[in-house]
Protein backbone atom coordinates (compact mmCIF):
# COMPACT_ATOMS: atom_id res chain seq x y z
CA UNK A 1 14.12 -0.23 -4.50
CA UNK A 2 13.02 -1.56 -7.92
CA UNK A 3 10.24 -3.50 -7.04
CA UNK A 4 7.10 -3.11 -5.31
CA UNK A 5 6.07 -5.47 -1.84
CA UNK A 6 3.86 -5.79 0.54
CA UNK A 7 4.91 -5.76 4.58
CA UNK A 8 2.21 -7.02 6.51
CA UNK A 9 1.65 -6.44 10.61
CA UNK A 10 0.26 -9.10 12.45
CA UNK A 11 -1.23 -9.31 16.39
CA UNK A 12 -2.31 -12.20 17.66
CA UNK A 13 -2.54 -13.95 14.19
CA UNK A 14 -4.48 -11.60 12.48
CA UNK A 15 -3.47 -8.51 10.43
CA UNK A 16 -3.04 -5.52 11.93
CA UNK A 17 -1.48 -3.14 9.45
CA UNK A 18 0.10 -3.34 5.78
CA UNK A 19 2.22 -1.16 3.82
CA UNK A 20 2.80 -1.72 0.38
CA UNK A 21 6.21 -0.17 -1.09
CA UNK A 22 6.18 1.26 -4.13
CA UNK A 23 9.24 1.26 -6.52
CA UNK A 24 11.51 4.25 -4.80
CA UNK A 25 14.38 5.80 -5.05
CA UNK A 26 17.45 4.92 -2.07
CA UNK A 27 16.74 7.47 0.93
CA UNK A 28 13.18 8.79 -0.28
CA UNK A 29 10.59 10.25 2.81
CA UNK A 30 7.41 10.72 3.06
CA UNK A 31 6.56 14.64 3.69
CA UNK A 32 2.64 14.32 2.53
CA UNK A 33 0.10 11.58 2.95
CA UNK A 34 -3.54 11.65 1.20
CA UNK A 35 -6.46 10.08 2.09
CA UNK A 36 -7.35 7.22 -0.80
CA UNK A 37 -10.42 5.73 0.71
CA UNK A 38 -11.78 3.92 3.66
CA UNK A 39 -8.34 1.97 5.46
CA UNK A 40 -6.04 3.63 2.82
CA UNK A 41 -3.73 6.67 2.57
CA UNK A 42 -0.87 6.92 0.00
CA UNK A 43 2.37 8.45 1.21
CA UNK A 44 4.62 11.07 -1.21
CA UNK A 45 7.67 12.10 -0.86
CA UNK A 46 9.04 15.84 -1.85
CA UNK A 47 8.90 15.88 -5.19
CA UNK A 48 4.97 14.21 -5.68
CA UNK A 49 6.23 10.91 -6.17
CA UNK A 50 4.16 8.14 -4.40
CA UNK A 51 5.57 5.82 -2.07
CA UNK A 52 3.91 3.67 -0.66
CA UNK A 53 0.35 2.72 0.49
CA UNK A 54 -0.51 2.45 4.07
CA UNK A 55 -3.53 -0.09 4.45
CA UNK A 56 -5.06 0.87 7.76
CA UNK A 57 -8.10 -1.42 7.71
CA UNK A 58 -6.73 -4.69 6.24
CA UNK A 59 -9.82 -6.67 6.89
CA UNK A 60 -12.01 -4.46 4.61
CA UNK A 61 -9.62 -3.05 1.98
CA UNK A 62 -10.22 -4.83 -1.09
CA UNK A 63 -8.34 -5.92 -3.80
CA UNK A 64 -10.38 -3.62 -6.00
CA UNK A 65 -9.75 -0.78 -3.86
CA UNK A 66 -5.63 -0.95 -3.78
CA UNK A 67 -6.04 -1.42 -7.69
CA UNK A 68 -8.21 1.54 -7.95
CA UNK A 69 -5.15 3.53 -5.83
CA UNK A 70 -3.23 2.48 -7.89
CA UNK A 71 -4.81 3.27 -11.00
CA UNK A 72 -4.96 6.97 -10.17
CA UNK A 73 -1.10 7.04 -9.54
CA UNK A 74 -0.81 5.64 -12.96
CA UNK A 75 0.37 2.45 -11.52
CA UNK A 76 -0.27 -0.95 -12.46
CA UNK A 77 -3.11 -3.61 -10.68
CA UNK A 78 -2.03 -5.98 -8.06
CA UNK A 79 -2.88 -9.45 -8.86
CA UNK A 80 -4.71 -11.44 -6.15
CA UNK A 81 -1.35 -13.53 -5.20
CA UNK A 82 0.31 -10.27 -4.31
CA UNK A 83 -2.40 -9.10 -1.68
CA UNK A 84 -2.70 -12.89 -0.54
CA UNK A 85 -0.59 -12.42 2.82
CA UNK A 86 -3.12 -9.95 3.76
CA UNK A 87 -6.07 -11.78 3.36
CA UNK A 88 -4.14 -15.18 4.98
CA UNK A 89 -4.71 -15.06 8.45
């Protein structure tokens, strides 16, 4: 997968869950996740090489917070439009 995208989980019309892929290679696992603050973990596969995050708590991660994950992976921000979906319902 080239790009990165956000999968939201919904019950009853509000979210329940969100993961947000991470540019991967075809076939890659998680084998290690890490606590990145309050409603976040980041998943790795074998080698180190983040995945994904898991948002556990989508009505109080922030936009800030998934940025600042992402900053320590040495990832680029989210803009506002891409965390939208989460933040619809």
């Amino acid at each position: 997968m080239k790009d990165r995208y956000l999968e939201v989980t919904f019950r009853r019309g509000k979210p329940l869950a969100a993961y947000l892929y991470l540019p991967r290679p075809p076939r890659a696992r998680s084998v290690r996740t890490q606590e990145a603050g309050p409603g976040l973990r980041i998943d790795y596969d074998a080698s180190g090489r983040p995945l994904g995050l898991e948002i556990t708590a989508p009505g109080q991660v922030t936009l800030e917070a998934v940025n600042g994950a992402l900053g320590g992976l040495g990832l680029p921000p989210l803009g506002p439009e891409e965390l939208a979906p989460l933040k619809a319902a």
